[in-house]
Structures are given as structure tokens and as C-alpha cells.
C-alpha atoms as a PDB file:
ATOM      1  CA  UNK A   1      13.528  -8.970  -8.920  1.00  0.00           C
ATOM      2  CA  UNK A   2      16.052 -10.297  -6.567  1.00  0.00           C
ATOM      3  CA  UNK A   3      15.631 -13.302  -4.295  1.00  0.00           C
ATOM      4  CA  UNK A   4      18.388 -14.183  -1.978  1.00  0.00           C
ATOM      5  CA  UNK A   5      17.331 -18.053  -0.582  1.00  0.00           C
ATOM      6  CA  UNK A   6      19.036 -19.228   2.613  1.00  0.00           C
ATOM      7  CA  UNK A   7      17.980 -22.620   3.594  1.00  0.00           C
ATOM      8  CA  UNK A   8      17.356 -22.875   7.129  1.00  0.00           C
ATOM      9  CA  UNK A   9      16.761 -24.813   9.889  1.00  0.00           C
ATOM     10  CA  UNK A  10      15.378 -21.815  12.077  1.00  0.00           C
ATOM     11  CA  UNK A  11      14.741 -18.526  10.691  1.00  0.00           C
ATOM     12  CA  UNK A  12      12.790 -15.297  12.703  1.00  0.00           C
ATOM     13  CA  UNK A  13      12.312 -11.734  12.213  1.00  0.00           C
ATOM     14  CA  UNK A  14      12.050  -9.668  15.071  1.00  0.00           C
ATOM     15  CA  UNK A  15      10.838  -5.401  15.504  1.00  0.00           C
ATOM     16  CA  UNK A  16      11.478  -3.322  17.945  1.00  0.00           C
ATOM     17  CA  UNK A  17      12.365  -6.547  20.689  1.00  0.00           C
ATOM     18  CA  UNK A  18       9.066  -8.157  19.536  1.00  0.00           C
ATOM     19  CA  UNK A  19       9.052 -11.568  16.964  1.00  0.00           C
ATOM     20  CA  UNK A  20       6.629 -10.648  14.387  1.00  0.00           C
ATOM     21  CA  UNK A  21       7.347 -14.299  12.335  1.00  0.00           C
ATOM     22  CA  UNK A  22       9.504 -17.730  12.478  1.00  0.00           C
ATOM     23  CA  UNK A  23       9.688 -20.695  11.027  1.00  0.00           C
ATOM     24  CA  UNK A  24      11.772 -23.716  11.590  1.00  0.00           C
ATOM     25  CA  UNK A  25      13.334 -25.996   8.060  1.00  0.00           C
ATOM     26  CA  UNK A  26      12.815 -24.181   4.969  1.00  0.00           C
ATOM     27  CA  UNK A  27      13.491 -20.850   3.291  1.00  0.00           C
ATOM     28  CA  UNK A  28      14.673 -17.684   4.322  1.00  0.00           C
ATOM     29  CA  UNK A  29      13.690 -15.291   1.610  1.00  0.00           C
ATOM     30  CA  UNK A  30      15.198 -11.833   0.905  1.00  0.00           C
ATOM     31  CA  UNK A  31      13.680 -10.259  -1.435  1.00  0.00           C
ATOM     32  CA  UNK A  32      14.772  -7.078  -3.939  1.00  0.00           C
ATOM     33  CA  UNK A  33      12.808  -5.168  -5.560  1.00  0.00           C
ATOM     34  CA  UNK A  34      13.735  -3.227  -9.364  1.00  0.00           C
ATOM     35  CA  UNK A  35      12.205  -0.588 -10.962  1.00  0.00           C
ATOM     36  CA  UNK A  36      10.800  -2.501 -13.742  1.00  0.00           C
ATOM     37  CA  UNK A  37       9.808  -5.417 -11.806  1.00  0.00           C
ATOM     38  CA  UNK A  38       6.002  -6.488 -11.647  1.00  0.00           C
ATOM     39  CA  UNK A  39       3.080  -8.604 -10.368  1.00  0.00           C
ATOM     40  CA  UNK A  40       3.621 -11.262 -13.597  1.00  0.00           C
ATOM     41  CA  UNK A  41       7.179 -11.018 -12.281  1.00  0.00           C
ATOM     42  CA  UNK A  42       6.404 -11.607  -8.995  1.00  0.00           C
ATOM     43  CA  UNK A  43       4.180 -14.657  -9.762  1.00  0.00           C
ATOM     44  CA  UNK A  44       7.150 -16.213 -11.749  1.00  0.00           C
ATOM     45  CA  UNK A  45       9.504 -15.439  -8.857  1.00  0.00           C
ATOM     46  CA  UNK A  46       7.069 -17.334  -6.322  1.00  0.00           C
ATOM     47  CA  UNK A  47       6.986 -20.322  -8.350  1.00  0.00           C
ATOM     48  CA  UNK A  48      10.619 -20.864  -9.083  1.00  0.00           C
ATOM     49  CA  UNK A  49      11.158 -20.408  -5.041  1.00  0.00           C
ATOM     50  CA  UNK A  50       8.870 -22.958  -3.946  1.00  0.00           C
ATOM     51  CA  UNK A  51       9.812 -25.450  -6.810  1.00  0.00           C
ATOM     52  CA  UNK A  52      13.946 -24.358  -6.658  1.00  0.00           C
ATOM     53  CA  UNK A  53      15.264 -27.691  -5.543  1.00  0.00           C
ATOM     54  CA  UNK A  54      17.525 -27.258  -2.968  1.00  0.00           C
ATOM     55  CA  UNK A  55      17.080 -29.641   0.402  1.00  0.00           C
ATOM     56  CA  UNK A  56      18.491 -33.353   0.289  1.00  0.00           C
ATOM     57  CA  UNK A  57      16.676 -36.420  -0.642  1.00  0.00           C
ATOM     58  CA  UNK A  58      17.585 -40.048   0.542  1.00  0.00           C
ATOM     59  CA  UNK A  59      20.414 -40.181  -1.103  1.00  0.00           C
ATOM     60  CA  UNK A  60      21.936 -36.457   0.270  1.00  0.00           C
ATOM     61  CA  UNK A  61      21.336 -34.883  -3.026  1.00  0.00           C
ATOM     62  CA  UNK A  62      19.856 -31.536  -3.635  1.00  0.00           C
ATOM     63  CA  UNK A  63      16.689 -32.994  -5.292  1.00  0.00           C
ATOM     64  CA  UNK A  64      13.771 -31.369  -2.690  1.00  0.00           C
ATOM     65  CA  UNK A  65      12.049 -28.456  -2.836  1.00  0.00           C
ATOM     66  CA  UNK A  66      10.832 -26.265   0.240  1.00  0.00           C
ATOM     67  CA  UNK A  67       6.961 -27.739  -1.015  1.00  0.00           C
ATOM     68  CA  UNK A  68       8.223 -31.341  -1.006  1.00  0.00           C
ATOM     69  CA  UNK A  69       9.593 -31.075   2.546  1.00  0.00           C
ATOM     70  CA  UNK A  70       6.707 -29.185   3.761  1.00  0.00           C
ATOM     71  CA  UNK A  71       8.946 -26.581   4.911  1.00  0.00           C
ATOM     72  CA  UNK A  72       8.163 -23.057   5.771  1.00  0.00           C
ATOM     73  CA  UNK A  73       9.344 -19.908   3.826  1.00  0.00           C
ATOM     74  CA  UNK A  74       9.750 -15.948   5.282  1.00  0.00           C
ATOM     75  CA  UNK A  75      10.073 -13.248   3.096  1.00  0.00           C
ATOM     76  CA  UNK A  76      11.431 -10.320   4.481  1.00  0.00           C
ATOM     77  CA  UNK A  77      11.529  -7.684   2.150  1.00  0.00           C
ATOM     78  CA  UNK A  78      15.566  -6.190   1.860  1.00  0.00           C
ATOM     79  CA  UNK A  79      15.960  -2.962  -0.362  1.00  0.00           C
ATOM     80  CA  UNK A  80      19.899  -3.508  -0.491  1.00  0.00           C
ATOM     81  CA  UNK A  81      19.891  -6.342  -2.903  1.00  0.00           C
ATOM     82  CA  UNK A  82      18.659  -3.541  -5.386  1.00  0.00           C
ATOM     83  CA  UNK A  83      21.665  -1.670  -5.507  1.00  0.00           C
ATOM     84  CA  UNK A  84      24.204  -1.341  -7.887  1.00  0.00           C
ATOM     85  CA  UNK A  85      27.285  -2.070  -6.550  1.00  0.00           C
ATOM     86  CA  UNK A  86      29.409  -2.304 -10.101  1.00  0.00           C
ATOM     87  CA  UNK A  87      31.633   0.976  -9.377  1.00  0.00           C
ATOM     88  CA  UNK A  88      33.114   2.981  -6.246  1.00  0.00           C
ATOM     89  CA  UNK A  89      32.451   2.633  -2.530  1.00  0.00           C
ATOM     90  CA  UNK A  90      29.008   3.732  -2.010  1.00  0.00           C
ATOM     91  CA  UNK A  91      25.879   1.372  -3.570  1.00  0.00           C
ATOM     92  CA  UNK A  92      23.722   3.097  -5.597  1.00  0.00           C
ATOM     93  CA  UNK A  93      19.894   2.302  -5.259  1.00  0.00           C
ATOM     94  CA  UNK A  94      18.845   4.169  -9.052  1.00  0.00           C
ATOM     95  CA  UNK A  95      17.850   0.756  -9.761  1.00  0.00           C
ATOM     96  CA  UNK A  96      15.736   0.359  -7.013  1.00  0.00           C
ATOM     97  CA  UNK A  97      11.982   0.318  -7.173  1.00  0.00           C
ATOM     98  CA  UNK A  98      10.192   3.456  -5.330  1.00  0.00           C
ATOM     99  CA  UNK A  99       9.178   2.904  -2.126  1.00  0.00           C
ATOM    100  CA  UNK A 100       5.782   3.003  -2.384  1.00  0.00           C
ATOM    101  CA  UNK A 101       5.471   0.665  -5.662  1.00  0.00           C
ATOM    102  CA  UNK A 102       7.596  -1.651  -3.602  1.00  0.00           C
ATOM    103  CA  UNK A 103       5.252  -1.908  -1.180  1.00  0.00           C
ATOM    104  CA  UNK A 104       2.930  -2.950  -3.025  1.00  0.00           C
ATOM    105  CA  UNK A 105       4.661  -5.080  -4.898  1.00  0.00           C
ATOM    106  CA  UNK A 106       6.481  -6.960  -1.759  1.00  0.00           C
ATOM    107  CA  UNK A 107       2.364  -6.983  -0.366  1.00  0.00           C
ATOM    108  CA  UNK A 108       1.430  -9.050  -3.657  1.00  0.00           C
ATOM    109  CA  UNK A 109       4.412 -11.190  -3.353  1.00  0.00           C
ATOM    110  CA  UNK A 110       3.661 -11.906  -0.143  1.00  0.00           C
ATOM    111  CA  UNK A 111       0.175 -12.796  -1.187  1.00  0.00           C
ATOM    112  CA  UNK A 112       1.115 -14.939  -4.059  1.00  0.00           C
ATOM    113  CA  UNK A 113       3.320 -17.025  -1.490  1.00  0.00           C
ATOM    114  CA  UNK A 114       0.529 -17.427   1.166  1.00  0.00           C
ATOM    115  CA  UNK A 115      -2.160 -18.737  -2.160  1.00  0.00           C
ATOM    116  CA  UNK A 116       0.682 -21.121  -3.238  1.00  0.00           C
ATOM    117  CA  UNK A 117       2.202 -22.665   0.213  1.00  0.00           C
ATOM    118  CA  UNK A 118       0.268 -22.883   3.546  1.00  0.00           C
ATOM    119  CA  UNK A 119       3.586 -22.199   6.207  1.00  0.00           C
ATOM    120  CA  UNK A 120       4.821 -18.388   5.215  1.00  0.00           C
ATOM    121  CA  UNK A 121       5.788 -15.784   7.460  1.00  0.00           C
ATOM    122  CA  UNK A 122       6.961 -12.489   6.907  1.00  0.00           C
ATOM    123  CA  UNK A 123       8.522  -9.321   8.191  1.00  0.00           C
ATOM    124  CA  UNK A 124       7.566  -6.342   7.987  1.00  0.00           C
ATOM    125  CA  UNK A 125       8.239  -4.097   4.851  1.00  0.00           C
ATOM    126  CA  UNK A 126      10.326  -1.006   6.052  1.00  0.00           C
ATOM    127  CA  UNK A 127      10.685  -2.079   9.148  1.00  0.00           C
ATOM    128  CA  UNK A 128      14.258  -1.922  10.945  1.00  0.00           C
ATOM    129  CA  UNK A 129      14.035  -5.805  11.061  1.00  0.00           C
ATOM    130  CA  UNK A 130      16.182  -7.906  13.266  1.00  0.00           C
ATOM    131  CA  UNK A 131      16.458 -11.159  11.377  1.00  0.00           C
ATOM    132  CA  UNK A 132      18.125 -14.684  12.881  1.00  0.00           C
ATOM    133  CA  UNK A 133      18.977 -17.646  11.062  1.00  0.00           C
ATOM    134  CA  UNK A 134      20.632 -20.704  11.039  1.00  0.00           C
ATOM    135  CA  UNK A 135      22.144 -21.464   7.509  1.00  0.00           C
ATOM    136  CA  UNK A 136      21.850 -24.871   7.196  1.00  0.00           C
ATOM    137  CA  UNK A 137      24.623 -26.403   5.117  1.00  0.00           C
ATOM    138  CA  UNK A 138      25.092 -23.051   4.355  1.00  0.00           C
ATOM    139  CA  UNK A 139      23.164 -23.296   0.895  1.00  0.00           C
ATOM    140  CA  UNK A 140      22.662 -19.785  -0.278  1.00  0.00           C
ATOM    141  CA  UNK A 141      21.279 -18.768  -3.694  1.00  0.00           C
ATOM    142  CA  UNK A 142      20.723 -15.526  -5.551  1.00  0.00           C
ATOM    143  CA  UNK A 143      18.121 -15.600  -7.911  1.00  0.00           C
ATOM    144  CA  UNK A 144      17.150 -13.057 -10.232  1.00  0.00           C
ATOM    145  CA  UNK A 145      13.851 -12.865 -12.262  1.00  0.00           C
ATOM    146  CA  UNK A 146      12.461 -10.494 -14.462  1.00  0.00           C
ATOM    147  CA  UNK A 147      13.030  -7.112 -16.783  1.00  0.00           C
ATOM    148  CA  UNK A 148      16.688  -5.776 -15.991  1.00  0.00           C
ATOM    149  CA  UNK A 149      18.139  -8.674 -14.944  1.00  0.00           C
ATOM    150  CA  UNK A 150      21.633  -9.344 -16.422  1.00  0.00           C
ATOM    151  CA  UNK A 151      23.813 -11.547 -14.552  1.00  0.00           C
ATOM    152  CA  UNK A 152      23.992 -15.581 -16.319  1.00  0.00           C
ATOM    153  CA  UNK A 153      21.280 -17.693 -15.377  1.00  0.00           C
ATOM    154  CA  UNK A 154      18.854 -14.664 -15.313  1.00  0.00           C
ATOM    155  CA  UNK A 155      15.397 -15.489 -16.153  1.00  0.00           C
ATOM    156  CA  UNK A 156      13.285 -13.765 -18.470  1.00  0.00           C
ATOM    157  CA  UNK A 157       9.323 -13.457 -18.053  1.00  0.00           C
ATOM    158  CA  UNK A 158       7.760 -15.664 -20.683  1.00  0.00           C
END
């Protein structure tokens, strides 16, 4: 599983000219799914994300977490993360999680976030999303969680 975190200071995901979420400081959250990935995956994945310390404290330093600014997180669910990109000029998505397993993964994801923080919005999976953001620093991370995973600092489900 593949979470790309932008911290934001405005985030929204619009379809078809209409906003169907927003938030304002906190997390942007793209999320990947792979084939092997699953709910105990998942769960990990949510926890790491709301406790990943990356807003400022007093003293400037990345020492805050989205839950300890009361910040707002949206997942919007982004199938490109998934692909292999390791060789040639065209991504390859064998990786990838089928679309209908990563529905219902990205649905229990989505749950798991909305039991564990009360300000989380989310697009809408499938969707030809319009998403708008304003980086704020920029601070981007990639984090990767789960079976498959091979890139340093990949964690491993207990």
C-alpha cells in the first residue's frame, strides 16, 4: 500500500464541476493500492498517517502530527502510485490491485480513517477527480506499508 502525504493548508476534490470534499490544514492523502495489500494493512497504514509527524511545533520543528493539530485529512484514492515504473516508457499497473478488491479496500480505509479521526473527507473512488491543493512548505512523503513493498524504510505488517 502506497500513501503519498502532502501537507496542506487547503486541499478539495472536485467531480464533474461539483466539490464533493475539502478541508483546510492537514493531509492530503493519495492512496495506492497493491495486489497483496489488505484490511490489517490498511489499519497499519491509517495509524502511521495520523501519528506520521510532520507539521511544526513551537520551535518550527517537524514534531506534530495531523491528530495533534486537529487537522483534517482527504483520501482520494489514485491507482497510478501502483505502477511499476522500473523499466521503459509506459507504467505498468501488474502490480496493481483489481479494481473491484480496491474498492473495497479504499471503502475500508476510508472507514478506518473516519473511526480514528473526526475531520476526513474523501473523493470519490474511480472518479475522474479534479483535486486542488496548496502544498504547504511543500512537505511531501511517500509511504509504503505492507506485503510487496521494497523500497528502504518500507514497513512490514507485524
Amino acid at each position: 500500500m502506497k500513501a503519498l502525504l502532502q501537507r496542506v493548508s487547503h486541499a478539495s476534490v472536485s467531480v464533474e464541476g461539483v466539490s464533493v470534499a475539502e478541508i483546510n490544514a492537514g493531509l492530503l492523502v493519495f492512496l495506492g493500492l497493491d495486489r497483496d495489500d489488505d484490511a490489517a494493512v490498511a489499519l497499519r497504514l491509517v495509524d502511521k498517517v495520523l501519528n506520521y509527524r510532520l507539521f511544526a511545533d513551537a520551535q518550527g520543528r517537524m514534531n506534530c502530527s495531523v491528530r495533534d493539530i486537529a487537522g483534517g485529512v482527504l483520501l482520494v484514492s489514485q491507482f497510478t502510485l501502483s505502477a511499476d515504473t522500473r523499466k521503459g516508457l509506459r507504467p505498468s499497473f501488474s502490480g496493481a490491485m483489481s479494481p473491484g478488491a480496491a474498492e473495497t479496500l479504499y471503502s475500508r480505509t476510508l472507514e478506518l480513517f473516519r473511526q480514528a479521526h473526526s475531520r476526513v473527507g474523501a473523493g470519490i473512488f474511480a472518479a475522474d477527480m479534479q483535486v486542488s491543493l496548496v502544498n504547504d512548505g511543500p512537505v511531501t512523503f511517500l509511504l509504503e506499508i505492507g506485503p510487496g513493498c521494497v523500497q528502504p524504510g518500507c514497513v512490514q505488517p507485524d
